[in-house]
Every structure is written in structure tokens, then in C-alpha cells.
PDB file of N, CA and C in Angstrom:
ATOM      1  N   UNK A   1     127.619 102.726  76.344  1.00  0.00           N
ATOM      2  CA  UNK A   1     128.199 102.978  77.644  1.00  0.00           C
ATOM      3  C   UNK A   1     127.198 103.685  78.569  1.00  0.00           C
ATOM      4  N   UNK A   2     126.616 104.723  77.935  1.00  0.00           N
ATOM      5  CA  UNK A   2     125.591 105.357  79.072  1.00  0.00           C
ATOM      6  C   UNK A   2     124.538 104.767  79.137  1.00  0.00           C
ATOM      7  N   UNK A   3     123.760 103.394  79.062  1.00  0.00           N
ATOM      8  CA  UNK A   3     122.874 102.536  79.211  1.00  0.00           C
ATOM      9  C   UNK A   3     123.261 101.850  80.626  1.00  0.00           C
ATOM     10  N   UNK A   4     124.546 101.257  80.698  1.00  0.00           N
ATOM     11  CA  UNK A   4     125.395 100.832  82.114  1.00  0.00           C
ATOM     12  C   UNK A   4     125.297 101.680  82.649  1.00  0.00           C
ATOM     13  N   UNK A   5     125.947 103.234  82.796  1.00  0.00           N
ATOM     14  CA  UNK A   5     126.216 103.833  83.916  1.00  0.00           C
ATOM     15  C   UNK A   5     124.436 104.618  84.427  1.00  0.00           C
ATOM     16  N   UNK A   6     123.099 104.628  83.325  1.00  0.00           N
ATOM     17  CA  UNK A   6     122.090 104.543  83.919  1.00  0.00           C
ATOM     18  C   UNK A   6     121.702 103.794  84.579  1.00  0.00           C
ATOM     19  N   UNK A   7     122.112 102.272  84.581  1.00  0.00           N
ATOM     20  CA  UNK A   7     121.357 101.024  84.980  1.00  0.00           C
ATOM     21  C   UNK A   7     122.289 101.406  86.550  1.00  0.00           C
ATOM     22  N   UNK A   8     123.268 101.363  86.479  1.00  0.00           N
ATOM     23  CA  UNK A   8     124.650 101.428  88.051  1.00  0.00           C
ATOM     24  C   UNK A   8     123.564 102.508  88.367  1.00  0.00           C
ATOM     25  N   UNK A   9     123.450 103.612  88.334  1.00  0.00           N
ATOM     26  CA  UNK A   9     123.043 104.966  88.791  1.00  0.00           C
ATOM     27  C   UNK A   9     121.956 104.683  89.951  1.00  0.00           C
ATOM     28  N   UNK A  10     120.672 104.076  88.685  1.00  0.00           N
ATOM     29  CA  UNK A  10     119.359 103.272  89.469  1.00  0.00           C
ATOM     30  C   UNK A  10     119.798 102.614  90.386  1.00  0.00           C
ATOM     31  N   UNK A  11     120.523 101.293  90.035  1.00  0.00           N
ATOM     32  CA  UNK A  11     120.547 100.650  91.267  1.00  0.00           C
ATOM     33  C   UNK A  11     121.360 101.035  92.318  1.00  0.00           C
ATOM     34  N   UNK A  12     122.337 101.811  92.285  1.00  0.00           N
ATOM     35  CA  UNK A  12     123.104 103.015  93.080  1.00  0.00           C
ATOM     36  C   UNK A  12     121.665 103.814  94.474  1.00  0.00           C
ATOM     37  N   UNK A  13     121.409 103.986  93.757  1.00  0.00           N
ATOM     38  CA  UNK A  13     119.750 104.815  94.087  1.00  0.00           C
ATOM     39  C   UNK A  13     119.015 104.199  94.832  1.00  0.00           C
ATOM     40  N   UNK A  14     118.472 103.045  94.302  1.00  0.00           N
ATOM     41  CA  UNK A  14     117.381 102.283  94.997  1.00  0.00           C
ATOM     42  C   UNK A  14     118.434 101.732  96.382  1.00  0.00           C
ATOM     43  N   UNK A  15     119.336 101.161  96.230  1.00  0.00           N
ATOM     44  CA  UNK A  15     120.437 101.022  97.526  1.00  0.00           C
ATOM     45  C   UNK A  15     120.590 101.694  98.902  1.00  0.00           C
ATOM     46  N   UNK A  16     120.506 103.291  98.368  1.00  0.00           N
ATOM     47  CA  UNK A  16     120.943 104.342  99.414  1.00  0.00           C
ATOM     48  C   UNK A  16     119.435 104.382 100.137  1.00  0.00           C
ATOM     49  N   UNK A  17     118.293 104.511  99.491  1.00  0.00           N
ATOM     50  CA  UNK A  17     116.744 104.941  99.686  1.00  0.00           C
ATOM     51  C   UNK A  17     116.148 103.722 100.253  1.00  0.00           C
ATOM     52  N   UNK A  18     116.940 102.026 100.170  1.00  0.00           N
ATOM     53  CA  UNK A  18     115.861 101.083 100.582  1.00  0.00           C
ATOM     54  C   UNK A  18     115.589 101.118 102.466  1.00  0.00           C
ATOM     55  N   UNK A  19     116.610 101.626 103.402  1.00  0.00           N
ATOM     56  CA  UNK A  19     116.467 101.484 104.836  1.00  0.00           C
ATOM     57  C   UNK A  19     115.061 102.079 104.708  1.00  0.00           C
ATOM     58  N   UNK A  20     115.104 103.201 104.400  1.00  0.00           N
ATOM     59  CA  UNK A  20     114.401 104.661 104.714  1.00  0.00           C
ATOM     60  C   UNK A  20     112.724 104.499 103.971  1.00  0.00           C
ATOM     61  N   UNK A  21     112.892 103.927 102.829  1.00  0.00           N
ATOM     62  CA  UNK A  21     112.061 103.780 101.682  1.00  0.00           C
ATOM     63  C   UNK A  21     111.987 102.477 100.809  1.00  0.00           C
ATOM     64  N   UNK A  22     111.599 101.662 101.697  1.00  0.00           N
ATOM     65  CA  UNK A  22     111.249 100.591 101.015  1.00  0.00           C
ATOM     66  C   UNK A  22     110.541 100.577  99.737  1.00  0.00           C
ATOM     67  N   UNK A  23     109.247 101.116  99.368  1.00  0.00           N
ATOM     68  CA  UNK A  23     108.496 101.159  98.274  1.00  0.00           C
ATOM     69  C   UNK A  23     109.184 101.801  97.354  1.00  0.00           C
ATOM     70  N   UNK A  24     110.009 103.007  97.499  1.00  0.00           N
ATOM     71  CA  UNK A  24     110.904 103.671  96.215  1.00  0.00           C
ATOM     72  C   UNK A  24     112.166 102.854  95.616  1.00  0.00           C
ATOM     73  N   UNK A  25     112.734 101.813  96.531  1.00  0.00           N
ATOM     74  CA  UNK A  25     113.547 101.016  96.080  1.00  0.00           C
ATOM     75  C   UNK A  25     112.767  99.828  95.279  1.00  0.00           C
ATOM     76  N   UNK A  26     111.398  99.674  95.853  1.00  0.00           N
ATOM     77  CA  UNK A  26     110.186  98.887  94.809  1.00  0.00           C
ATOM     78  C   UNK A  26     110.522  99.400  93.696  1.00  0.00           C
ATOM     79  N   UNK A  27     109.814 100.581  93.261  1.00  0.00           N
ATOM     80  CA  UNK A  27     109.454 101.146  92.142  1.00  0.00           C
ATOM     81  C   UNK A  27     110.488 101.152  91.373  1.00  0.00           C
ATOM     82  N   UNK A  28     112.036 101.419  92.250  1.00  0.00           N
ATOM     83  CA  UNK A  28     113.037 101.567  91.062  1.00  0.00           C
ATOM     84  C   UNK A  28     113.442 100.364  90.759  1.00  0.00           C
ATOM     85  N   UNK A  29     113.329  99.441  91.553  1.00  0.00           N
ATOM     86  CA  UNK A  29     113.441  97.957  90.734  1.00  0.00           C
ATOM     87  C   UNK A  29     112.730  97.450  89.769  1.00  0.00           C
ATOM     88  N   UNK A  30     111.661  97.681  89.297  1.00  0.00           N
ATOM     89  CA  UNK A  30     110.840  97.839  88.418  1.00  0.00           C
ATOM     90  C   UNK A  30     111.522  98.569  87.411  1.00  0.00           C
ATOM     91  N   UNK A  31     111.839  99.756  87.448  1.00  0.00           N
ATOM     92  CA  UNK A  31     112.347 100.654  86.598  1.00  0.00           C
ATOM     93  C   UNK A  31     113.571 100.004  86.125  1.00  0.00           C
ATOM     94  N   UNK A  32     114.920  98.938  86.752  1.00  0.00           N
ATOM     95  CA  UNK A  32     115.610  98.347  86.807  1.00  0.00           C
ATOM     96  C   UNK A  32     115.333  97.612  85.746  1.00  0.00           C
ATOM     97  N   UNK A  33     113.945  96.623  85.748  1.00  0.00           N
ATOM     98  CA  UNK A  33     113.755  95.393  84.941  1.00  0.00           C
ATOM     99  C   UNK A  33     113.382  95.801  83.601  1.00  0.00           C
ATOM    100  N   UNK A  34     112.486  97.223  83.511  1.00  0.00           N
ATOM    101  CA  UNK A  34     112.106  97.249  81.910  1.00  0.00           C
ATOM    102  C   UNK A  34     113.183  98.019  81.869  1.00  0.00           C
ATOM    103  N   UNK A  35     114.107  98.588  82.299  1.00  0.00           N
ATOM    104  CA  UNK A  35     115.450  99.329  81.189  1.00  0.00           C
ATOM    105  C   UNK A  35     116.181  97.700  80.687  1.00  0.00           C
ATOM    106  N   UNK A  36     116.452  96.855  81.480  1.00  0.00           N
ATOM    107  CA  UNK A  36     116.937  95.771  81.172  1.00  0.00           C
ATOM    108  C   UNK A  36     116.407  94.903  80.057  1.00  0.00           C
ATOM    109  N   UNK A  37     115.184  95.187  79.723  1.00  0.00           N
ATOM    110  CA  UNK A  37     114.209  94.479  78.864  1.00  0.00           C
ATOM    111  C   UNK A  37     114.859  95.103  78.044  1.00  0.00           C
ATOM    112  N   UNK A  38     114.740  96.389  77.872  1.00  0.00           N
ATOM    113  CA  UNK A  38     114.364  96.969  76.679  1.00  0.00           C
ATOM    114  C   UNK A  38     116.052  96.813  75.876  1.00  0.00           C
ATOM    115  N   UNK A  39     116.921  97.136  77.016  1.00  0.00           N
ATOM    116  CA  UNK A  39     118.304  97.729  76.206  1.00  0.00           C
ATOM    117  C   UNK A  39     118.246  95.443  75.618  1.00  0.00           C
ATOM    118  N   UNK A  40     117.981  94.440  76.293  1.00  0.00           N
ATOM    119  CA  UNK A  40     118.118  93.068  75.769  1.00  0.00           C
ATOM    120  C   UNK A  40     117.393  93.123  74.591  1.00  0.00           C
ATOM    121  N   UNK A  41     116.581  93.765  73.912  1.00  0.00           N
ATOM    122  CA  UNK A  41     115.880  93.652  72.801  1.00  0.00           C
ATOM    123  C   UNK A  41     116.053  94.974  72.168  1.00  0.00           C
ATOM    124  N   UNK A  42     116.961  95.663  72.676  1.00  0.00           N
ATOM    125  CA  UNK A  42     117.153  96.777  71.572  1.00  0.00           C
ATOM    126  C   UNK A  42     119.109  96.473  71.193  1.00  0.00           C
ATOM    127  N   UNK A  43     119.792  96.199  72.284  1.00  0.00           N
ATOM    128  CA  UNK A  43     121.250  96.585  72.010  1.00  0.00           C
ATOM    129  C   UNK A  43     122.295  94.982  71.986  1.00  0.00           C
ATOM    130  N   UNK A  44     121.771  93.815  72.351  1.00  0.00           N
ATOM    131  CA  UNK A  44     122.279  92.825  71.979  1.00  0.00           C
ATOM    132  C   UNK A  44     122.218  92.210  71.489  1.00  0.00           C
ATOM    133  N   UNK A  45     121.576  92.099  70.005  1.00  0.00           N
ATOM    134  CA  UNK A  45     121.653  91.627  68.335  1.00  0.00           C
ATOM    135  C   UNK A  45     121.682  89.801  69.011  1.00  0.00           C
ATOM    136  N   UNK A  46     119.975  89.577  69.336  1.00  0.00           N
ATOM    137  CA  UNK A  46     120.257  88.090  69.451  1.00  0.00           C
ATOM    138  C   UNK A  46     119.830  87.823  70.949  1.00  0.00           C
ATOM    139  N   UNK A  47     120.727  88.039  71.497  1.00  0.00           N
ATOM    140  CA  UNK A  47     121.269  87.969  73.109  1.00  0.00           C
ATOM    141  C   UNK A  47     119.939  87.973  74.108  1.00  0.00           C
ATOM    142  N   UNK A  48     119.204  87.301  74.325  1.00  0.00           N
ATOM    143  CA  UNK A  48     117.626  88.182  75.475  1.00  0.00           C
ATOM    144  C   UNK A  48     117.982  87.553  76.558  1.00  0.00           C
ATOM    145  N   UNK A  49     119.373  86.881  77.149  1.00  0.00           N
ATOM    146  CA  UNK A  49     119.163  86.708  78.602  1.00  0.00           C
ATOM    147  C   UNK A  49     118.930  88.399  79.305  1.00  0.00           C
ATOM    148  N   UNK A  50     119.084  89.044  79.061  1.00  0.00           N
ATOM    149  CA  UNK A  50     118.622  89.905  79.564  1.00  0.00           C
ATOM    150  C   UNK A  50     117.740  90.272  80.094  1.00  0.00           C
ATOM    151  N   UNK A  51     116.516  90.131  79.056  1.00  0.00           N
ATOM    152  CA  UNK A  51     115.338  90.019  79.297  1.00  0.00           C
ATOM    153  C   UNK A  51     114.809  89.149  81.021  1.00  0.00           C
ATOM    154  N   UNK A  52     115.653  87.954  80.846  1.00  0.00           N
ATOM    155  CA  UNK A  52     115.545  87.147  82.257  1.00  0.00           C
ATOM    156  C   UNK A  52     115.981  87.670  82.922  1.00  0.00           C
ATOM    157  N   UNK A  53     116.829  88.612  82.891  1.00  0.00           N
ATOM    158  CA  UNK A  53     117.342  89.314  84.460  1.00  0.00           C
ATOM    159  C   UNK A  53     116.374  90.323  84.722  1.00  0.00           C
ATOM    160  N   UNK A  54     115.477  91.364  83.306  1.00  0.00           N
ATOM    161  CA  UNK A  54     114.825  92.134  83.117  1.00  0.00           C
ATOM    162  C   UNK A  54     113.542  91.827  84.548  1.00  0.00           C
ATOM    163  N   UNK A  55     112.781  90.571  83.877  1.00  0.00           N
ATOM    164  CA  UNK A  55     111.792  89.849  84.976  1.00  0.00           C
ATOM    165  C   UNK A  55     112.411  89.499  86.523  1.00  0.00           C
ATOM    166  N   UNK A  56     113.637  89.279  86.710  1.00  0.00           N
ATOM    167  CA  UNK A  56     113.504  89.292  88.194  1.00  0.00           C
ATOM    168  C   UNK A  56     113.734  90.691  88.905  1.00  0.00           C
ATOM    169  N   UNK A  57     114.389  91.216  88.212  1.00  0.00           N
ATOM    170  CA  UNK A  57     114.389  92.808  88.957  1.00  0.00           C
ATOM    171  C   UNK A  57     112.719  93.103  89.415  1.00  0.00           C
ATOM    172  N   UNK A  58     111.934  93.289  87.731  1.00  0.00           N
ATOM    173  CA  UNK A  58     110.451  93.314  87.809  1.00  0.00           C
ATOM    174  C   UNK A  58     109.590  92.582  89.197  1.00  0.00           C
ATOM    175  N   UNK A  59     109.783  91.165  88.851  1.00  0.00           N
ATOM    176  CA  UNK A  59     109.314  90.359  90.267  1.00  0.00           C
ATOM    177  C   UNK A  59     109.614  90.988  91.589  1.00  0.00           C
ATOM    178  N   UNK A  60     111.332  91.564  91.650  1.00  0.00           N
ATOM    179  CA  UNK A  60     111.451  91.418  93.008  1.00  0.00           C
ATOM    180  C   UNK A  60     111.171  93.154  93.406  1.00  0.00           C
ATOM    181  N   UNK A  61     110.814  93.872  92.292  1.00  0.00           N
ATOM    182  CA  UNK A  61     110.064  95.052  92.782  1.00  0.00           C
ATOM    183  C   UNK A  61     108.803  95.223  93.012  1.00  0.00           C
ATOM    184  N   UNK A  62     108.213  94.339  92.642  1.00  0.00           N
ATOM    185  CA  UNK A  62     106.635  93.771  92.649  1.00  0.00           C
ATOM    186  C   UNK A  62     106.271  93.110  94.306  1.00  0.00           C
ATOM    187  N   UNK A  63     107.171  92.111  94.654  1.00  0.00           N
ATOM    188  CA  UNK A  63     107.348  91.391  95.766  1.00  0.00           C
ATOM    189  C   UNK A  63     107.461  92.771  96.598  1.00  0.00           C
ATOM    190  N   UNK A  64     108.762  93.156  96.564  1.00  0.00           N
ATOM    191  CA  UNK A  64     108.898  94.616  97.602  1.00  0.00           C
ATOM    192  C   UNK A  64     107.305  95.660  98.073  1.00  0.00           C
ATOM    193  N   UNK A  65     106.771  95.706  96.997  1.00  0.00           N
ATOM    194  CA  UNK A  65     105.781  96.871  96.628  1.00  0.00           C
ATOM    195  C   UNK A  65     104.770  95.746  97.663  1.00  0.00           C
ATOM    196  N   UNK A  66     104.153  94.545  97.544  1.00  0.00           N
ATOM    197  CA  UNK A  66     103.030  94.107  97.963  1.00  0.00           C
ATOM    198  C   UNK A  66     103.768  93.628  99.634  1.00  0.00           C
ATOM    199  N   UNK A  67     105.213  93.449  99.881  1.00  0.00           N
ATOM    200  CA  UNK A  67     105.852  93.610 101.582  1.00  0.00           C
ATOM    201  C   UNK A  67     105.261  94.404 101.802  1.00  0.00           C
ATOM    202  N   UNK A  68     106.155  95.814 101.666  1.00  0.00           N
ATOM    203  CA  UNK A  68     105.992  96.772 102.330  1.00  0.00           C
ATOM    204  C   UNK A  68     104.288  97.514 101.740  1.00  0.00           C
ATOM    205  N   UNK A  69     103.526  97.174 101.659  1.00  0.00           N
ATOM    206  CA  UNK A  69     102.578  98.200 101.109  1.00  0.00           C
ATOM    207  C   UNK A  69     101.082  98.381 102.726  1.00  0.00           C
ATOM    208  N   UNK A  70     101.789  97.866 103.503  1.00  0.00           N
ATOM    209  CA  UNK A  70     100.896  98.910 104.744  1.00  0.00           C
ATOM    210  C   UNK A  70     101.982  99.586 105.768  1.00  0.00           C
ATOM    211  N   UNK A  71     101.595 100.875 105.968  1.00  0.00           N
ATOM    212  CA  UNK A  71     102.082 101.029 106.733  1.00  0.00           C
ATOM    213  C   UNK A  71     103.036 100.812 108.096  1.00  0.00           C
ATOM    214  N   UNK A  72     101.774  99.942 108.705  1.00  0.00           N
ATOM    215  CA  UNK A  72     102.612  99.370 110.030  1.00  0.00           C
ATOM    216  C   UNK A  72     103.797  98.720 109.245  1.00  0.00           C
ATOM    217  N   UNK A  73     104.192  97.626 108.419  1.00  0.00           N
ATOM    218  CA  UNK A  73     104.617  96.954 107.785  1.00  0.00           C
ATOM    219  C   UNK A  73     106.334  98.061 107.598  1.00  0.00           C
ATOM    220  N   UNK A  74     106.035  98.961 107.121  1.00  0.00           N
ATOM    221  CA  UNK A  74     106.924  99.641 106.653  1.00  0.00           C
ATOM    222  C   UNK A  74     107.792 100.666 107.966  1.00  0.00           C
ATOM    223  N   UNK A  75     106.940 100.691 108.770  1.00  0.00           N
ATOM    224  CA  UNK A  75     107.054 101.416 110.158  1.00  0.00           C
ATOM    225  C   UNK A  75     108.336 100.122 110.974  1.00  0.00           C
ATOM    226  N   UNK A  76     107.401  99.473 111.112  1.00  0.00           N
ATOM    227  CA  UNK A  76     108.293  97.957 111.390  1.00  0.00           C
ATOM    228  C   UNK A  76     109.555  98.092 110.648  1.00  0.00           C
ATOM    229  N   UNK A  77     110.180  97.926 109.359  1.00  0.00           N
ATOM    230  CA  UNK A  77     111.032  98.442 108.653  1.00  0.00           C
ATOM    231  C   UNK A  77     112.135  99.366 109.233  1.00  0.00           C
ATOM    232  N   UNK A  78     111.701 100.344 109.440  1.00  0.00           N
ATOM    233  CA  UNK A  78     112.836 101.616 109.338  1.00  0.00           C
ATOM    234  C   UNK A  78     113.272 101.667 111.084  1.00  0.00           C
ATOM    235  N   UNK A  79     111.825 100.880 111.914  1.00  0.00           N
ATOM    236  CA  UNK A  79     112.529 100.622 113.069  1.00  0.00           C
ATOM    237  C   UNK A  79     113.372  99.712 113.080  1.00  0.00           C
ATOM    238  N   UNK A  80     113.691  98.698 112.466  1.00  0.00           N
ATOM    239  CA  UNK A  80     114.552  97.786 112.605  1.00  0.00           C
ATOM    240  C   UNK A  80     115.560  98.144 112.065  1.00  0.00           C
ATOM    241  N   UNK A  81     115.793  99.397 111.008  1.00  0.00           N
ATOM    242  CA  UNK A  81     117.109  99.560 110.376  1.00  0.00           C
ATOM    243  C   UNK A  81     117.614 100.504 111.379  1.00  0.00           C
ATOM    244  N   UNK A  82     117.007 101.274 111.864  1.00  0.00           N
ATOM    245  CA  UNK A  82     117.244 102.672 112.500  1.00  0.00           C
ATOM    246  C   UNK A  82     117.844 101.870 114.367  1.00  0.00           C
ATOM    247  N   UNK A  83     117.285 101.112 114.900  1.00  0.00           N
ATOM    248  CA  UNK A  83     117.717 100.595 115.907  1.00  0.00           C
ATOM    249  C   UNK A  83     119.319  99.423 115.433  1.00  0.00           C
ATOM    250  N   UNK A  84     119.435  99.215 114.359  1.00  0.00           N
ATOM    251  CA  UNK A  84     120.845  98.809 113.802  1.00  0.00           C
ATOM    252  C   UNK A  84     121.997  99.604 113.544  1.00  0.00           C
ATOM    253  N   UNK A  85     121.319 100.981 113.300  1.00  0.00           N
ATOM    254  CA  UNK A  85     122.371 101.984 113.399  1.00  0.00           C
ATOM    255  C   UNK A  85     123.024 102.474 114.341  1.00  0.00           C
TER     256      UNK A  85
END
């Protein structure tokens, strides 16, 4: 049970932080994909779709990280969320 309510927590997290912080919602998507790896090859006897969900979290925190990774880029970002508010 507390493997789920870590995994909800993270992505809880990366959610609230992506307007503001694009790259930390990177990183925790990443963090997203190897908890997912790991609990698919440690806690479902068999089971590794997991693992496949593991890699797109991974990918799409990877993707995020090389978007946002200049500045202007990220500036651009928080103006567009912040003028939506």
C-alpha cells in the first residue's frame, strides 16, 4: 500500500510545481519511472508491464528536462501560465 500512496504523492508533487517549475516536475518524472521499474520487478511476481509505464514516465521526464532546459525557454513558460491566471 505505501508504494501507491508514494507513487500518488510524487505525482501529486510534480503537478502542483509544473506551472512554476518545469524542470522539477522533469526530475520527478524520472523519479516516477524508476520507482515504477523497480516496485514492476520487485512486487508483481511476473507482471513487468510496469516496467513500460516505468520508461514513459522516464522519456517524458527526459523530454521535459531537454524543453525546458534554457532559460528563455522556461521564462516563456511561467509567462504563459501566469498571464492564464
Amino acid at each position: 500500500m505505501w508504494p501507491f500512496l508514494l507513487w500518488i504523492a510524487i505525482l501529486a508533487v510534480a503537478g502542483l510545481v509544473y506551472p512554476r517549475q518545469p524542470r522539477t516536475t522533469a526530475a520527478l518524472f524520472v523519479v516516477l519511472g524508476t520507482l515504477s521499474i523497480i516496485l514492476a520487478f520487485t512486487h508483481n511476481a511476473g507482471n513487468h508491464l510496469g516496467a513500460a509505464a516505468g520508461v514513459f514516465w522516464i522519456v517524458l521526464g527526459i523530454w521535459y528536462l531537454v524543453k525546458y532546459r534554457t532559460p528563455d525557454a522556461r521564462a516563456k513558460h511561467v509567462e504563459y501560465w501566469t498571464a492564464n491566471a
